[in-house]
C-alpha atoms as a PDB file:
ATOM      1  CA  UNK A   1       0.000   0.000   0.000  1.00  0.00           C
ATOM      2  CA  UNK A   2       1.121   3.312  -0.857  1.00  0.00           C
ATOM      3  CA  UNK A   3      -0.323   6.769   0.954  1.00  0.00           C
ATOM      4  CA  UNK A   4      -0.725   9.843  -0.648  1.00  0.00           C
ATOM      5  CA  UNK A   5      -1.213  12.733   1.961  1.00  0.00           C
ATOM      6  CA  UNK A   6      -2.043  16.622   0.962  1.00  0.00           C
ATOM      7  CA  UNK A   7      -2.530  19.011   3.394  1.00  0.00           C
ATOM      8  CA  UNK A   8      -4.667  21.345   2.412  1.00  0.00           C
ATOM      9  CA  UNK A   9      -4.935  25.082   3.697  1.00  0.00           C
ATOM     10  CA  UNK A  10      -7.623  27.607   2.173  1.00  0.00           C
ATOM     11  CA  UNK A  11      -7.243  25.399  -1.036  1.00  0.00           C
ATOM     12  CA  UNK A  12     -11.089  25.358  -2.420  1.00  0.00           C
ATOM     13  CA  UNK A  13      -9.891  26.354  -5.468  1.00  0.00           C
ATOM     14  CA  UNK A  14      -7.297  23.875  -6.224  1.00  0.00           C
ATOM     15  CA  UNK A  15      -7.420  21.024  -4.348  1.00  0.00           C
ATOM     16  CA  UNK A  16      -9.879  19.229  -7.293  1.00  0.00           C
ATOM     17  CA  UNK A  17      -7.714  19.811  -9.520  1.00  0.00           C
ATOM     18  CA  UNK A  18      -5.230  17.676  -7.369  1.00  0.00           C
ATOM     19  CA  UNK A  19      -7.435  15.253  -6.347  1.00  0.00           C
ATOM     20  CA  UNK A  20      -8.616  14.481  -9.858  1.00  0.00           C
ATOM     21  CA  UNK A  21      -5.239  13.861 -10.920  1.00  0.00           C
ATOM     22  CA  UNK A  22      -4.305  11.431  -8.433  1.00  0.00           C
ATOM     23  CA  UNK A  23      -7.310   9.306  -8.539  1.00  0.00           C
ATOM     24  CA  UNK A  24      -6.572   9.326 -12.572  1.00  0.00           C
ATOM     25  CA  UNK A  25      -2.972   7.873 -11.488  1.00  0.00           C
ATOM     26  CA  UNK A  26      -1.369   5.167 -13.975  1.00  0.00           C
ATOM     27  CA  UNK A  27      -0.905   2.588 -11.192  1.00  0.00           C
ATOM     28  CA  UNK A  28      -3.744   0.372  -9.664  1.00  0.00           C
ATOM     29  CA  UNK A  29      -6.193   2.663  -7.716  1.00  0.00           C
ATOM     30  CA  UNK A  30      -6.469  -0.478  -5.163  1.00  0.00           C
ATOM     31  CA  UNK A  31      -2.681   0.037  -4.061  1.00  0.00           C
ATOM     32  CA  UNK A  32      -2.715   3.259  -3.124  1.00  0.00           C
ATOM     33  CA  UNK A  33      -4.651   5.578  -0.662  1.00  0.00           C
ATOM     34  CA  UNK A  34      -5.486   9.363  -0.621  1.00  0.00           C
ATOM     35  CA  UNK A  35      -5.411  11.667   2.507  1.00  0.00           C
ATOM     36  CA  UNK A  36      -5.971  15.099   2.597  1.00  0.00           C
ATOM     37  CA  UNK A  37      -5.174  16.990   5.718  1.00  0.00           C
ATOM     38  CA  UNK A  38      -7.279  20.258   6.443  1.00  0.00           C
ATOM     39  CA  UNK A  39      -5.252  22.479   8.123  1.00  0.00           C
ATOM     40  CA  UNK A  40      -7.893  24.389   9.540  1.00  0.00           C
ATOM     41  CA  UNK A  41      -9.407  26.309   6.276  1.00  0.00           C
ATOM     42  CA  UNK A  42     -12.154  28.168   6.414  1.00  0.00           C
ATOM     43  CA  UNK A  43     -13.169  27.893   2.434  1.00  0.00           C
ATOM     44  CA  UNK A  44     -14.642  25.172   1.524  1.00  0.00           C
ATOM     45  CA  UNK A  45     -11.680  23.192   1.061  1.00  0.00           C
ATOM     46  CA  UNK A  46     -12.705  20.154   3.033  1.00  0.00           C
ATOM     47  CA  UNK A  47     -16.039  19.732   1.569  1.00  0.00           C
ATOM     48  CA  UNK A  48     -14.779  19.642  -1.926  1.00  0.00           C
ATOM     49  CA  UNK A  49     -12.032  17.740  -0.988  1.00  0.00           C
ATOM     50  CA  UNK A  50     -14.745  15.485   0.083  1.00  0.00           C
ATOM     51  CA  UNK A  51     -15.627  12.397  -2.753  1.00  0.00           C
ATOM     52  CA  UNK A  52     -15.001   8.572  -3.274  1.00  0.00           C
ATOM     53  CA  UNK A  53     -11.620   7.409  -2.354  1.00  0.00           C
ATOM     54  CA  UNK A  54     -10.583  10.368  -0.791  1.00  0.00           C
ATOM     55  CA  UNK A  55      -9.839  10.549   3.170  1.00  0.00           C
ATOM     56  CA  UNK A  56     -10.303  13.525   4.450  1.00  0.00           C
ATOM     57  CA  UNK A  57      -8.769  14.809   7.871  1.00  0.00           C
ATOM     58  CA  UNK A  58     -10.326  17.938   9.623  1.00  0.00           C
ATOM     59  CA  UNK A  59      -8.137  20.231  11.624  1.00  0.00           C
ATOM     60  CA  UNK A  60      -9.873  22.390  14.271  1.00  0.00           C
ATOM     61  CA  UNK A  61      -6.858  25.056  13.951  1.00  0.00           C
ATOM     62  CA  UNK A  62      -4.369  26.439  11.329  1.00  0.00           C
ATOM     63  CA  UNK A  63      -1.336  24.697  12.373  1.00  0.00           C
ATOM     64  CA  UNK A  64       1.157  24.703   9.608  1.00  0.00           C
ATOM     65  CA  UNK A  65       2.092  22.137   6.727  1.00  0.00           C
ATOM     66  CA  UNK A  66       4.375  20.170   9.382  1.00  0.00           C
ATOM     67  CA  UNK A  67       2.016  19.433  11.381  1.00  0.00           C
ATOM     68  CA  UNK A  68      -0.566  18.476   9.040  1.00  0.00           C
ATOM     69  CA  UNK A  69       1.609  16.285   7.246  1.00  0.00           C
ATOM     70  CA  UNK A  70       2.151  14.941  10.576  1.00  0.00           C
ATOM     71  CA  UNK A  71      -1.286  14.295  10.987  1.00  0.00           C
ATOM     72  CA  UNK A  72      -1.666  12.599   7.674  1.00  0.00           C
ATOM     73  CA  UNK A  73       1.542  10.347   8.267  1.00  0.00           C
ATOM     74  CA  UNK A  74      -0.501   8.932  11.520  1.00  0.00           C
ATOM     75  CA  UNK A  75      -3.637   7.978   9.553  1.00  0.00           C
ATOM     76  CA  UNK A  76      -1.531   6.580   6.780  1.00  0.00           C
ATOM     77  CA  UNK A  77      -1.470   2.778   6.191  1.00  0.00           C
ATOM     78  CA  UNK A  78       1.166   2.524   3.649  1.00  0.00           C
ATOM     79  CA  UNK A  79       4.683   1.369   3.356  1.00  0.00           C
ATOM     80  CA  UNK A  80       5.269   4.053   1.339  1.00  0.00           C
ATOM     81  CA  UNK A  81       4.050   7.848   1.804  1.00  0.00           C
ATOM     82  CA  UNK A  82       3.865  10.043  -1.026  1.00  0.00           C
ATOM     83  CA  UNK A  83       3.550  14.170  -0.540  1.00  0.00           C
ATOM     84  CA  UNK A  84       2.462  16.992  -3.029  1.00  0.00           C
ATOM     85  CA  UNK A  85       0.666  19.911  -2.144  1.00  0.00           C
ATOM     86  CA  UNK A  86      -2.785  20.844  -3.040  1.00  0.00           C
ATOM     87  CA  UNK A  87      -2.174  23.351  -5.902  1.00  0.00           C
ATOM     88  CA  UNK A  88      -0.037  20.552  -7.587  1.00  0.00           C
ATOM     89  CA  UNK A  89      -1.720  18.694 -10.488  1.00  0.00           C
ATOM     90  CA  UNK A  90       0.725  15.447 -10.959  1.00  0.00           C
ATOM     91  CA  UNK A  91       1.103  13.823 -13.939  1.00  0.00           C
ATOM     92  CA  UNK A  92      -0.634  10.486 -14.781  1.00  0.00           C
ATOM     93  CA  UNK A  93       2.781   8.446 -14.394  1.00  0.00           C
ATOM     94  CA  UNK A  94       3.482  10.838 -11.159  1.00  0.00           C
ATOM     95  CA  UNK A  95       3.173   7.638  -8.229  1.00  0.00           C
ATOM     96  CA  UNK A  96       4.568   4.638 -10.910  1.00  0.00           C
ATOM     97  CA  UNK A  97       7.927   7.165 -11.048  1.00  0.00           C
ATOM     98  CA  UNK A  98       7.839   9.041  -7.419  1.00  0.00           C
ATOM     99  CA  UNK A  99       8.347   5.374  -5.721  1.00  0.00           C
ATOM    100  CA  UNK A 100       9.874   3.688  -8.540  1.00  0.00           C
ATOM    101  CA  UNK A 101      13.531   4.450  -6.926  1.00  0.00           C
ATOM    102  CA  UNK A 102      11.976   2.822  -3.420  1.00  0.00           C
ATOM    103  CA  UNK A 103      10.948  -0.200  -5.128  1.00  0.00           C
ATOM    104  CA  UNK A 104      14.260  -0.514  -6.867  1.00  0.00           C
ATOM    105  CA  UNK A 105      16.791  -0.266  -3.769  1.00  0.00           C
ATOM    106  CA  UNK A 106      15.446  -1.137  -0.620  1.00  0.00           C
ATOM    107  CA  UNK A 107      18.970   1.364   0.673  1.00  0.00           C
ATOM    108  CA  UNK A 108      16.698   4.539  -0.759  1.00  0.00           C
ATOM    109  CA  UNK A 109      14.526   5.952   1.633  1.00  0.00           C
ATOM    110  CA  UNK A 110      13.474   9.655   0.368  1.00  0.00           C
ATOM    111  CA  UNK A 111      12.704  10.580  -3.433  1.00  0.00           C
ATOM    112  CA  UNK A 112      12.605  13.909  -4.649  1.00  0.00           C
ATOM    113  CA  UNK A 113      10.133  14.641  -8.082  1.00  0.00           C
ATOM    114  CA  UNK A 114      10.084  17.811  -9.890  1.00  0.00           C
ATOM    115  CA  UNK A 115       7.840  20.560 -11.185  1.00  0.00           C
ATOM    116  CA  UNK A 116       6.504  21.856 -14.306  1.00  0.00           C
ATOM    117  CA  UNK A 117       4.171  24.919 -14.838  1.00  0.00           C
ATOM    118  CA  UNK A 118       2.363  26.236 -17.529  1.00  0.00           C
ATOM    119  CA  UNK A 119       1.699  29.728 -16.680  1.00  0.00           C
ATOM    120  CA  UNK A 120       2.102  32.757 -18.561  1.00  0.00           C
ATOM    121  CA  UNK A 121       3.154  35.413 -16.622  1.00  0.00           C
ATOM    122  CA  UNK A 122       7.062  36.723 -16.502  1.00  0.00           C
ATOM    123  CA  UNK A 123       7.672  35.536 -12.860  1.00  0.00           C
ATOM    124  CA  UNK A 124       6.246  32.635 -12.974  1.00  0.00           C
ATOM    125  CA  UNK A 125       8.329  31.977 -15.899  1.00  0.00           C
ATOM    126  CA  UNK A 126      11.435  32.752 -14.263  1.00  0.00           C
ATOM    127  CA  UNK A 127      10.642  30.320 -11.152  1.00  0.00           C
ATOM    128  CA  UNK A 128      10.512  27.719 -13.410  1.00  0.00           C
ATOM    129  CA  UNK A 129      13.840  28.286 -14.755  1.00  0.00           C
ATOM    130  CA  UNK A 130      15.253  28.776 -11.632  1.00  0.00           C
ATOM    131  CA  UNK A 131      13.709  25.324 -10.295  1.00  0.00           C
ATOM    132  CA  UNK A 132      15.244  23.589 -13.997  1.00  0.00           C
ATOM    133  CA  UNK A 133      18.553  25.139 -12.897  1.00  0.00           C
ATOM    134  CA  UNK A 134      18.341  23.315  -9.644  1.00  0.00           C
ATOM    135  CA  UNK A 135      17.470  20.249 -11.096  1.00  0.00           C
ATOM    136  CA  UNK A 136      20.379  20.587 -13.767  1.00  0.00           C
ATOM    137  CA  UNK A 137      22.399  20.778 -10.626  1.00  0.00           C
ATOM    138  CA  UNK A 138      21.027  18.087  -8.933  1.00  0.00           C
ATOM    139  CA  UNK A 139      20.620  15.568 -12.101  1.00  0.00           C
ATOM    140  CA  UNK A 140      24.859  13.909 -12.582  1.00  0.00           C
ATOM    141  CA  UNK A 141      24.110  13.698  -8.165  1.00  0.00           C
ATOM    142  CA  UNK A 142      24.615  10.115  -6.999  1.00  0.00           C
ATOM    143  CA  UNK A 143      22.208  11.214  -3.578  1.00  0.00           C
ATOM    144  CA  UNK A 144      21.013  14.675  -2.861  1.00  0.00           C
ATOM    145  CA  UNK A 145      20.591  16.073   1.094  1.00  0.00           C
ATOM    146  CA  UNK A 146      16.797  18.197   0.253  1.00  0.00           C
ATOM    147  CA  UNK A 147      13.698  16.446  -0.525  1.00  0.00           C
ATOM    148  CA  UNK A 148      10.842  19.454  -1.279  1.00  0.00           C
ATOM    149  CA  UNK A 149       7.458  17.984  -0.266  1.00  0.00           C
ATOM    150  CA  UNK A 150       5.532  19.313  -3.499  1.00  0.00           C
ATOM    151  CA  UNK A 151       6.472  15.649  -5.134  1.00  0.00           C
ATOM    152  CA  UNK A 152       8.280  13.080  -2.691  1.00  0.00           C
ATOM    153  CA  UNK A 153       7.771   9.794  -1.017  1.00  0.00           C
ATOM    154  CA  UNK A 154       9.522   8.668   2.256  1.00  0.00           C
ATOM    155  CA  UNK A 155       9.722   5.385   3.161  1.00  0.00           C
ATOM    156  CA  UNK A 156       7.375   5.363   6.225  1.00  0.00           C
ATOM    157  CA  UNK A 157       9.854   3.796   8.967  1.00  0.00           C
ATOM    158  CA  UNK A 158      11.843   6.216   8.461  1.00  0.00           C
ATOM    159  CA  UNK A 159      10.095   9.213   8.656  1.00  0.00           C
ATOM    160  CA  UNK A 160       8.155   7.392  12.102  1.00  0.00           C
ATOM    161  CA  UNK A 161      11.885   6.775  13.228  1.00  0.00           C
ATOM    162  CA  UNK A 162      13.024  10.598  12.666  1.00  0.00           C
ATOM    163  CA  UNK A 163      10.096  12.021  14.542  1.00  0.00           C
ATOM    164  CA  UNK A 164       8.388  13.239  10.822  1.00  0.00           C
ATOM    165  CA  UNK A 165       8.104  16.968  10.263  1.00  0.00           C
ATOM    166  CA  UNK A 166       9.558  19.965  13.020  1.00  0.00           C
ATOM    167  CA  UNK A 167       6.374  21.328  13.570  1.00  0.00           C
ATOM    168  CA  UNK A 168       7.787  24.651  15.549  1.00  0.00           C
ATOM    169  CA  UNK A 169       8.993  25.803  11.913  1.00  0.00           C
ATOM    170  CA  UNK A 170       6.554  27.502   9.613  1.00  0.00           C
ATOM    171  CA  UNK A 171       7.649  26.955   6.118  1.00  0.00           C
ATOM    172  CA  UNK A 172      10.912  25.291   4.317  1.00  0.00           C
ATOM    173  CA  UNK A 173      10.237  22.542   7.058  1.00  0.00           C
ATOM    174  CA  UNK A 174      11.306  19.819   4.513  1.00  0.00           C
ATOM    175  CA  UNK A 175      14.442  21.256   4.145  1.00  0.00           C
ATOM    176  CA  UNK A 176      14.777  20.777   7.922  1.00  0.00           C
ATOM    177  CA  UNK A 177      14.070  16.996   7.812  1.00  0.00           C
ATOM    178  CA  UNK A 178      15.408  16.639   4.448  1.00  0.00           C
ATOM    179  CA  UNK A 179      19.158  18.028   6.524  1.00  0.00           C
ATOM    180  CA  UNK A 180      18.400  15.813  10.000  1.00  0.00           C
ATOM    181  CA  UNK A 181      17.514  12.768   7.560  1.00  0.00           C
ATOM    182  CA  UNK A 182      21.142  13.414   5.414  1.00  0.00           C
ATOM    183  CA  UNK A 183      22.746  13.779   8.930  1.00  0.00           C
ATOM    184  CA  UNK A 184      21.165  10.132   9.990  1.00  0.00           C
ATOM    185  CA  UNK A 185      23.041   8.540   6.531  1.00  0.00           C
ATOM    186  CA  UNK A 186      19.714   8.000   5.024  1.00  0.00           C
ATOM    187  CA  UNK A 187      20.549   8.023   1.349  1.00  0.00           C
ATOM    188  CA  UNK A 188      17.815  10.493  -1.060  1.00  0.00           C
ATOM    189  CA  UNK A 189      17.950  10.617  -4.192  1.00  0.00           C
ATOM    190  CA  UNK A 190      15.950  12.928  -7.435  1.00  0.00           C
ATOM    191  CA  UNK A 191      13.636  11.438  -9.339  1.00  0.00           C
ATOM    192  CA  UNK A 192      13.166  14.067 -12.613  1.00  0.00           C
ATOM    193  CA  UNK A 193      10.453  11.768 -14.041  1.00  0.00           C
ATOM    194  CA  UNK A 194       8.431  12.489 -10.880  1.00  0.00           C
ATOM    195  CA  UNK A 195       6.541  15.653 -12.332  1.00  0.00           C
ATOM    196  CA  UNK A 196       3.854  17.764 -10.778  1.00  0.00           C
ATOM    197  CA  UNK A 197       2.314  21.164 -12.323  1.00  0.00           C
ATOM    198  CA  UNK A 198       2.218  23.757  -9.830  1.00  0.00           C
ATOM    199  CA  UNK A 199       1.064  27.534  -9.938  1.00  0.00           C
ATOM    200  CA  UNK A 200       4.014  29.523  -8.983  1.00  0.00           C
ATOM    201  CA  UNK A 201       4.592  33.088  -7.502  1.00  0.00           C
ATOM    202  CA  UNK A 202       3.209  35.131 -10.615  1.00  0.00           C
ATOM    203  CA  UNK A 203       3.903  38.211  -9.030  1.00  0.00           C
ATOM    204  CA  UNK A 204       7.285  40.334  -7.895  1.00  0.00           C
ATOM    205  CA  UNK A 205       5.520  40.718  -4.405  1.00  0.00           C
ATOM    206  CA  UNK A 206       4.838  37.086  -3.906  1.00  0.00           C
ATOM    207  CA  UNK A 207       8.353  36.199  -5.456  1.00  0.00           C
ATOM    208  CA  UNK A 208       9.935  38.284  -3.032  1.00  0.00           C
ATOM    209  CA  UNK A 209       7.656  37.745  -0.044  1.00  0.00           C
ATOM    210  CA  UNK A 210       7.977  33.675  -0.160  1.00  0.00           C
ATOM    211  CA  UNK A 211      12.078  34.171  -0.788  1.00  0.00           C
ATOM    212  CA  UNK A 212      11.965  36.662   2.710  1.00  0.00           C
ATOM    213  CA  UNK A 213      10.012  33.816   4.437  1.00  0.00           C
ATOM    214  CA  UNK A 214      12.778  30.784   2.827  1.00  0.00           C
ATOM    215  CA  UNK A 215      15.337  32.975   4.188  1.00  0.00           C
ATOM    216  CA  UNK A 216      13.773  33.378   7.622  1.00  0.00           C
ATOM    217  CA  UNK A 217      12.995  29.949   8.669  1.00  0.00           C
ATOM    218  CA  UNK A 218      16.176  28.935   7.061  1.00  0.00           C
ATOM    219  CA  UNK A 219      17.949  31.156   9.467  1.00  0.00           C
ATOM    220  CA  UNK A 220      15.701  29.661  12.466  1.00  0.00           C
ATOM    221  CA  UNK A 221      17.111  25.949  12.319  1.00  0.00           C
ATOM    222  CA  UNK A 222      20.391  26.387  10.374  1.00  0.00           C
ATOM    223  CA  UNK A 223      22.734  26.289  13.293  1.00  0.00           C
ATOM    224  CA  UNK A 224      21.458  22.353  13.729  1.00  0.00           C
ATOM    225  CA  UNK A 225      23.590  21.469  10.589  1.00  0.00           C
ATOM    226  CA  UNK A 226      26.395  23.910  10.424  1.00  0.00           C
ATOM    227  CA  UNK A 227      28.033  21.769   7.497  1.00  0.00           C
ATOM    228  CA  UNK A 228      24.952  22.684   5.457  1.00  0.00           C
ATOM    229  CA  UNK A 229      25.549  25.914   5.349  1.00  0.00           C
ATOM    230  CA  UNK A 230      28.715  25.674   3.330  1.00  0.00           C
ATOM    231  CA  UNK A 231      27.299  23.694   0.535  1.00  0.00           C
ATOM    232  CA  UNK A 232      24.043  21.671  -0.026  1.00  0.00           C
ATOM    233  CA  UNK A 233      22.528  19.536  -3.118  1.00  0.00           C
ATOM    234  CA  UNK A 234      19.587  22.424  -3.335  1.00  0.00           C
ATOM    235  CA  UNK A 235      21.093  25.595  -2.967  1.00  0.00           C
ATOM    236  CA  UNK A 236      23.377  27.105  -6.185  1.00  0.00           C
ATOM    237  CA  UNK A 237      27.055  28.293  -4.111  1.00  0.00           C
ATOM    238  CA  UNK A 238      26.654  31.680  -6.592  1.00  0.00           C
ATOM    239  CA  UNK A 239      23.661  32.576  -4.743  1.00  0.00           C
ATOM    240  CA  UNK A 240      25.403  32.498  -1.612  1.00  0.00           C
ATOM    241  CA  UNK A 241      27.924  34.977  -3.460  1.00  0.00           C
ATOM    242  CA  UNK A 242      24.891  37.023  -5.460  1.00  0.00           C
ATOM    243  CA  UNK A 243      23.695  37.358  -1.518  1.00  0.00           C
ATOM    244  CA  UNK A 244      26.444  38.715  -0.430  1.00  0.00           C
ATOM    245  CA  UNK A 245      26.520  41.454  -3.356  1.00  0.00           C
ATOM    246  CA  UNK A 246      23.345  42.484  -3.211  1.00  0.00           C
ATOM    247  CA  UNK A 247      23.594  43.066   0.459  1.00  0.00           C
ATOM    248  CA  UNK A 248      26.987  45.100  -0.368  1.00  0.00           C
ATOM    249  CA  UNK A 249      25.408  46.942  -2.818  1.00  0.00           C
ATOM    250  CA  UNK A 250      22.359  48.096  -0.990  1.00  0.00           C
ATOM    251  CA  UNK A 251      24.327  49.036   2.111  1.00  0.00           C
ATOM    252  CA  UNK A 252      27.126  51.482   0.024  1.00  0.00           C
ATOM    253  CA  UNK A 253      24.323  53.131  -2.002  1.00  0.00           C
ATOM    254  CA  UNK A 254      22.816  54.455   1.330  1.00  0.00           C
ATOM    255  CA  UNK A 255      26.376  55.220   1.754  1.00  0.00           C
ATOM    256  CA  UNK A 256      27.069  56.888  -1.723  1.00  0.00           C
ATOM    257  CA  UNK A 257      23.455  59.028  -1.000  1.00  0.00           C
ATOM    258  CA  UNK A 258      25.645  60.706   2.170  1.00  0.00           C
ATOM    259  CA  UNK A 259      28.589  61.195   0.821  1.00  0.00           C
ATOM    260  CA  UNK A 260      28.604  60.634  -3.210  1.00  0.00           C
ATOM    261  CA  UNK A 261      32.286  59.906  -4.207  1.00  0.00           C
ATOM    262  CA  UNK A 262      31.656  56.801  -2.678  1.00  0.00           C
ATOM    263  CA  UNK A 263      29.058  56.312  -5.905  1.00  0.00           C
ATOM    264  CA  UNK A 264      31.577  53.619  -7.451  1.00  0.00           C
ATOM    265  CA  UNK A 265      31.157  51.498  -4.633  1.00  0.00           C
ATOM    266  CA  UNK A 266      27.701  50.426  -5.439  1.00  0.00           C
ATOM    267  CA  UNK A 267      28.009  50.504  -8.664  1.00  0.00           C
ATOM    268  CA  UNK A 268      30.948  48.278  -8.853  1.00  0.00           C
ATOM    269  CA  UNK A 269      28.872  45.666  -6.568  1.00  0.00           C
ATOM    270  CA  UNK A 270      25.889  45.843  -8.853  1.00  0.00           C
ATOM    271  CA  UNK A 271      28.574  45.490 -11.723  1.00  0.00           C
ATOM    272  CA  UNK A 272      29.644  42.253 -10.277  1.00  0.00           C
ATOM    273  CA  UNK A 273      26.605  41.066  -9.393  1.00  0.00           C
ATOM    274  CA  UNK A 274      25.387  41.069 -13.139  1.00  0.00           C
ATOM    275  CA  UNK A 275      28.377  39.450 -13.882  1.00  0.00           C
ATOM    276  CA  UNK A 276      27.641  36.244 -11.480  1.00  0.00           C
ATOM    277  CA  UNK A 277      24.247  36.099 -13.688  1.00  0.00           C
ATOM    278  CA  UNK A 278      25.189  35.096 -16.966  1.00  0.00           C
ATOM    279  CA  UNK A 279      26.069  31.669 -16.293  1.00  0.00           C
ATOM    280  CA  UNK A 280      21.827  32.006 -15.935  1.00  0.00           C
ATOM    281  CA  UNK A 281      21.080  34.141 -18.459  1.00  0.00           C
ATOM    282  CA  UNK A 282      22.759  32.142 -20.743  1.00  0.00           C
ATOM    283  CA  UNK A 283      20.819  28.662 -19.956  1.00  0.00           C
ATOM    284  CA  UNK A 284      17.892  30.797 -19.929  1.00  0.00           C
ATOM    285  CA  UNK A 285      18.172  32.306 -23.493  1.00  0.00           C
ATOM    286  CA  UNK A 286      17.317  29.546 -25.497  1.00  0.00           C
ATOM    287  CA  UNK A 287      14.254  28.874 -23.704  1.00  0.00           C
ATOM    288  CA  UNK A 288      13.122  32.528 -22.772  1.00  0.00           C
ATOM    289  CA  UNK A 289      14.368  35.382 -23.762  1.00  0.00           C
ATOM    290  CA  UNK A 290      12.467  37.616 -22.122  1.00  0.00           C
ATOM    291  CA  UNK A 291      13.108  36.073 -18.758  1.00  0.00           C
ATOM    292  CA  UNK A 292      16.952  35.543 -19.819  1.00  0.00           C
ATOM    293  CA  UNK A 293      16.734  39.285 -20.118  1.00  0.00           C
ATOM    294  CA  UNK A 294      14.482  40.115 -16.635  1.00  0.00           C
ATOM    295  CA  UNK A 295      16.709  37.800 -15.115  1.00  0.00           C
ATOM    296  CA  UNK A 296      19.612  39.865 -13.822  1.00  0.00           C
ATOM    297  CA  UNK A 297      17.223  42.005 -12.099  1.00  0.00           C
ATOM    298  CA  UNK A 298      14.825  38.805 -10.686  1.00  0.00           C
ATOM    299  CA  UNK A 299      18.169  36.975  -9.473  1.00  0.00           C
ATOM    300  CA  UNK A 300      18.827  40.777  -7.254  1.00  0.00           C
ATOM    301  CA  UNK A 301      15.286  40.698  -5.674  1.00  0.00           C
ATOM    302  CA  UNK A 302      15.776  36.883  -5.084  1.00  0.00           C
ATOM    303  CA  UNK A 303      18.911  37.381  -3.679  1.00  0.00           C
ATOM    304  CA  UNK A 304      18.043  40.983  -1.617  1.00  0.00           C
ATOM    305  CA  UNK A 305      14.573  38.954  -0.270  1.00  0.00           C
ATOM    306  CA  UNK A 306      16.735  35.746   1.334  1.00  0.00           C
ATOM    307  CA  UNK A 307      19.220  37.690   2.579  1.00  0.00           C
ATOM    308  CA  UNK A 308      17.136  39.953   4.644  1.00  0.00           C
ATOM    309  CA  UNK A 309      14.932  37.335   5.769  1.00  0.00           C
ATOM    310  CA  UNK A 310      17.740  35.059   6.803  1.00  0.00           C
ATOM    311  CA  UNK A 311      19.275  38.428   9.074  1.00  0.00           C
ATOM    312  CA  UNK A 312      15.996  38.886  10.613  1.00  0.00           C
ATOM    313  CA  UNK A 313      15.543  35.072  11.259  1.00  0.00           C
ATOM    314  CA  UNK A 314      18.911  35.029  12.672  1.00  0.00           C
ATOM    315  CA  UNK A 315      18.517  37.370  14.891  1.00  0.00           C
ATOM    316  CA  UNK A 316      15.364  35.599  16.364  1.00  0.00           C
ATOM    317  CA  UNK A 317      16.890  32.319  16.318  1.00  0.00           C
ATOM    318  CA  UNK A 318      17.966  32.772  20.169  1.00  0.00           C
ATOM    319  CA  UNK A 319      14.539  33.380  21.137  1.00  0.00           C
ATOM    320  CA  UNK A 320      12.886  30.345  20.130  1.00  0.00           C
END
């Protein structure tokens, strides 16, 4: 038996989009079960989550993705557990190639899918670029250390061994299990075959808004796996550098506003900044052009939006 859990959270209009897809899955509908987790909406999530086949799991209270994948990992009866997230639509194949790796090598026990998105708006555009540029990085990788819970499956033992999902953190907490599980030896691996549509940020607000929030909660549990923050199989080591930049950059412009011979200093940081973007631009030309040529400009509110979340989640993380 396989389980399939999605929490759920003010997702009315999504979630049958999700649900149809799964139940439409290429495997046998008798091996695998469907949970969905209401995290406390107040739409009508649950009742149209509600239909034959479908579990669904009411939530008095709004208490974050961790806990209600939690909650859905308790009711599961599966070997296996499978995440996505309700505004995911996976593909027909999306369970025969999510678990495949499990069912191959009993030594696997996390898979990592990928996403695909057919929206048309600039930003949206770009976030799917910058999630194929991940997954470029990711692809010649033997075992990765970050399993994102839009398209995964655990093995169930383990993630009843590891204590599942932090529920004190917020958001990013995959990463945060994805790290403890690397730490344990448990070997992960990506699965690009394992595809699920998903609506990305289609504005510059919400781009910059969910990157602040990454940033923050990053910053909250970090300092558990200091050798993570030198390198990991998720993050791209230029956007540690494009961080640093941007955070130069903003800083000597106040600067150069005070006293303006100091005017080459930002400039020069900016300067060097675009430079660190071609590499991007470049993959990103053949594909887009018009996002290859945003992109400089996305990769600075990207990198200006993690940075300042992760200084303001760092200096919280001693008050937790």
């Amino acid at each position: 038996m396989i389980s399939v859990v999605v929490p759920a959270y003010h997702a009315a209009a999504v979630i049958s989009d999700c649900l149809t897809a799964l139940q439409k899955q290429t495997v046998d509908r008798q091996t695998y079960e469907i949970i969905v987790v209401d995290d406390g909406s107040t739409d009508d999530t649950a009742v149209r989550a509600q239909r034959p086949g479908v579990q669904v799991i009411r939530c008095p209270q709004n208490r974050g993705a961790a806990a209600a994948r939690n909650q859905g990992l308790r009711a599961a009866q599966g070997e296996i557990i499978c995440f996505t997230d309700a505004d995911c639509v996976p593909q027909p194949n999306w369970i025969k190639e999510v678990t495949r790796p499990l069912h191959e090598n009993e030594g696997i026990t996390a898979v990592k899918g990928a996403y695909i998105s057919h929206q048309p708006q600039l930003v949206a555009r770009f976030v799917q670029l910058e999630y194929e540029d991940k997954y470029d990085g990711m692809a010649g990788l033997a075992q990765i250390d970050f399993v994102d819970t839009y398209s995964c499956a655990y093995r169930r033992q383990t993630l009843l061994d590891s204590g599942g999902f932090d529920e004190s953190i917020f958001y990013v907490e995959d990463q945060e299990l994805s790290f403890r599980l690397a730490a344990q030896g448990c070997v992960m691996v990506f699965q690009p075959t394992a595809v699920v549509a998903h609506r990305h940020s289609a504005s510059l607000h919400q781009y910059a808004r969910k990157k602040f929030w990454i940033g923050y909660w990053k910053a909250r549990f970090i300092r558990r796996y200091p050798d993570r923050m030198i390198k990991d199989s998720h993050t791209p080591q230029i956007l540690k550098v494009q961080m640093g930049l941007a955070a130069v950059a903003v800083a000597t412009a106040v600067s150069a506003l005070l006293f303006p011979p100091l005017f080459w200093l930002p400039a020069a940081a900016l300067l060097f900044f675009i430079l660190t973007t071609l590499p991007f631009c470049h993959k990103a030309w053949p594909k887009d052009r018009l996002v290859a040529l945003a992109s400089p400009f996305l990769l600075f509110v990207r990198a200006l939006a993690l940075g300042l979340g992760f200084t303001f989640g760092a200096s919280r993380s001693g008050n937790r």
